[in-house]
C-alpha atoms as a PDB file:
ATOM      1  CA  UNK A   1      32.714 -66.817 -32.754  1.00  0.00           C
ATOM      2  CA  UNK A   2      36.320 -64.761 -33.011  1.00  0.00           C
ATOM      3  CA  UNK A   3      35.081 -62.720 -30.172  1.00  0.00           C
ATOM      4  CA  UNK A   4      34.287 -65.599 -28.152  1.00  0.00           C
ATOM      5  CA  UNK A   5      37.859 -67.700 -29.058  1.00  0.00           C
ATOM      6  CA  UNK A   6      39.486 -64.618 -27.626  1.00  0.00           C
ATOM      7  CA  UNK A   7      37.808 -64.575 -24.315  1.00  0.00           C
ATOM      8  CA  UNK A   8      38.740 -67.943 -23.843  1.00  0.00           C
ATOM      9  CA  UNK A   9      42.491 -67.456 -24.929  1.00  0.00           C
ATOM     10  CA  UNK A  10      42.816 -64.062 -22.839  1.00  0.00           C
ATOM     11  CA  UNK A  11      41.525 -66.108 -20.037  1.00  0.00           C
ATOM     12  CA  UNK A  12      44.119 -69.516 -20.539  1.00  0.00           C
ATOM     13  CA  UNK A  13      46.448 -66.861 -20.925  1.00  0.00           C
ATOM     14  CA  UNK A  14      45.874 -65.234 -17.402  1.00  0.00           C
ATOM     15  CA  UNK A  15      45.010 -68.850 -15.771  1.00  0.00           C
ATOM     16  CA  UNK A  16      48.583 -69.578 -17.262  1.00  0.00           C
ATOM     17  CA  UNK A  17      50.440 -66.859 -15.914  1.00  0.00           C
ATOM     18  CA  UNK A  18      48.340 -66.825 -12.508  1.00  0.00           C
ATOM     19  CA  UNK A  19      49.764 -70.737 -12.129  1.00  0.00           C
ATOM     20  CA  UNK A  20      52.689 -70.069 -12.583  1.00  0.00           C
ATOM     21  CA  UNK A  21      53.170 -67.125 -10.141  1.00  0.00           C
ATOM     22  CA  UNK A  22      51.266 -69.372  -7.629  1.00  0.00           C
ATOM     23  CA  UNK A  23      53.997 -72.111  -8.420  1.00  0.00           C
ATOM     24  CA  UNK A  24      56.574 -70.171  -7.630  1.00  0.00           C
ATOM     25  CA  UNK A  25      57.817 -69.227  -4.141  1.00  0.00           C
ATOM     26  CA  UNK A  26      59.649 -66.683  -2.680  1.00  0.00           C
ATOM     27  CA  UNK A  27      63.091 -67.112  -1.734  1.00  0.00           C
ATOM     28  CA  UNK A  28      64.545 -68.013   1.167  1.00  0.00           C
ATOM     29  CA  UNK A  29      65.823 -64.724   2.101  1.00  0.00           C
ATOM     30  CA  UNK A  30      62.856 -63.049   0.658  1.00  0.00           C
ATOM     31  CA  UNK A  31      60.941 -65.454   3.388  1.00  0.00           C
ATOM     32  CA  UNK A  32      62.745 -64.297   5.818  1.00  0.00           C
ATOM     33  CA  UNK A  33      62.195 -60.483   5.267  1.00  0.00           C
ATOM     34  CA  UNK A  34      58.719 -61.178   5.154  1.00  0.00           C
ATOM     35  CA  UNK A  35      58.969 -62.880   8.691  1.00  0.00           C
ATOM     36  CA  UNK A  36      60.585 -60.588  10.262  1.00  0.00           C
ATOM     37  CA  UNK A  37      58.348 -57.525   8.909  1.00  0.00           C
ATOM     38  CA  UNK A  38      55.456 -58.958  10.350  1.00  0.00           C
ATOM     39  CA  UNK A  39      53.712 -57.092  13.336  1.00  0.00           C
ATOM     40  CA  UNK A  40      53.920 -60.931  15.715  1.00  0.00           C
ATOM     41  CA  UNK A  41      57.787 -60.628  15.481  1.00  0.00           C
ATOM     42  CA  UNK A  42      58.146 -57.595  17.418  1.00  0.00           C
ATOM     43  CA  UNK A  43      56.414 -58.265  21.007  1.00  0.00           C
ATOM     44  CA  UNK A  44      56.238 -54.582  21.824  1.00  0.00           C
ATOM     45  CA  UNK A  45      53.990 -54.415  18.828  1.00  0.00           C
ATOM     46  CA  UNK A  46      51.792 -57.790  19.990  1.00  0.00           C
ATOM     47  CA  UNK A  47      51.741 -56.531  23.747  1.00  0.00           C
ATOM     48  CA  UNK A  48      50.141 -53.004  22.229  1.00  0.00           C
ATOM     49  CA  UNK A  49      48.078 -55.489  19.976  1.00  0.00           C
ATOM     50  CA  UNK A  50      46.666 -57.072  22.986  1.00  0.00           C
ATOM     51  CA  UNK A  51      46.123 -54.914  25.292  1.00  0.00           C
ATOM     52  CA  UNK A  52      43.750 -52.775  22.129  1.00  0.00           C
ATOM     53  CA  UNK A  53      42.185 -56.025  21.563  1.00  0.00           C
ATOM     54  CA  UNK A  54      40.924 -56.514  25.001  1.00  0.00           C
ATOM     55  CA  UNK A  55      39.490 -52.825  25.367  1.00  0.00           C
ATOM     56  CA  UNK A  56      37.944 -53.367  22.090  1.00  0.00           C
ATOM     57  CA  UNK A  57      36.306 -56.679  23.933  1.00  0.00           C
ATOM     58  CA  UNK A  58      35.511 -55.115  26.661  1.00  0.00           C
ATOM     59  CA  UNK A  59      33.462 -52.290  25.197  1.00  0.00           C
ATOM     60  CA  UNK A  60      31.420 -55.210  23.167  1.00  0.00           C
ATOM     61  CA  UNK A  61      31.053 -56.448  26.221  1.00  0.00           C
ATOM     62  CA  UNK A  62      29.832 -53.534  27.836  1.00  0.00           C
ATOM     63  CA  UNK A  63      27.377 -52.623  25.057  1.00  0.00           C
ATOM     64  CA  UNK A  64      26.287 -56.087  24.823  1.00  0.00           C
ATOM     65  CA  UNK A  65      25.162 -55.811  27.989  1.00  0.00           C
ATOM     66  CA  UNK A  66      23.689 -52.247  27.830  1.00  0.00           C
ATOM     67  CA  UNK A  67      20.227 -51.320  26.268  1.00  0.00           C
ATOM     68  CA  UNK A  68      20.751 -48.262  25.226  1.00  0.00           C
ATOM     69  CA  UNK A  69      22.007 -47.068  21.471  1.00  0.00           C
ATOM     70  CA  UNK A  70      25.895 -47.278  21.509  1.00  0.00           C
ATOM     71  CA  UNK A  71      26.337 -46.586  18.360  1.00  0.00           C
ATOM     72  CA  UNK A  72      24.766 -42.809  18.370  1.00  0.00           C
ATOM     73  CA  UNK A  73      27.811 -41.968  20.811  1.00  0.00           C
ATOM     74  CA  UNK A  74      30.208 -43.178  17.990  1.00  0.00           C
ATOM     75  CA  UNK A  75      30.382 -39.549  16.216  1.00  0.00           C
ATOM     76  CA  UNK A  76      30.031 -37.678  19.160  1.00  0.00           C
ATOM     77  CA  UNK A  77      32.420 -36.934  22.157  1.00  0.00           C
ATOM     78  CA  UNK A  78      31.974 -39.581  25.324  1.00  0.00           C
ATOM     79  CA  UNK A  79      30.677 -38.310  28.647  1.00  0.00           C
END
């Protein structure tokens, strides 16, 4: 029964302190460096972003529309 109380006071305890970290928001400032760390605020960043994103797509593409194995060239190098 002792064991058991302390399980469930260990747990309010971290349900307590996970509330009120949750409650609590960074500052204004401390938004703002967040913001502006962010890979979207620098558009040379999101233009390199894009432009991997739509090789990635269209090599899905390509191998959706292939039969063969694509995934046995994936350790190798490409012919």
């Amino acid at each position: 029964m002792s064991g058991m109380r302390t399980i469930l006071n260990m747990t309010a305890l971290l349900g307590l302190g996970y509330g009120m970290w949750a409650l609590i928001p960074p500052g204004e400032e401390k938004q703002r460096e967040i913001i502006k760390n962010l890979p979207e605020s620098n558009p040379i960043r999101m233009e390199e972003t894009r432009k991997r994103n739509a090789l990635v797509m269209q090599k899905l593409k390509e191998a959706a529309e292939s039969s063969e194995n694509v995934a046995r060239g994936l350790g190798g190098s490409e012919k």
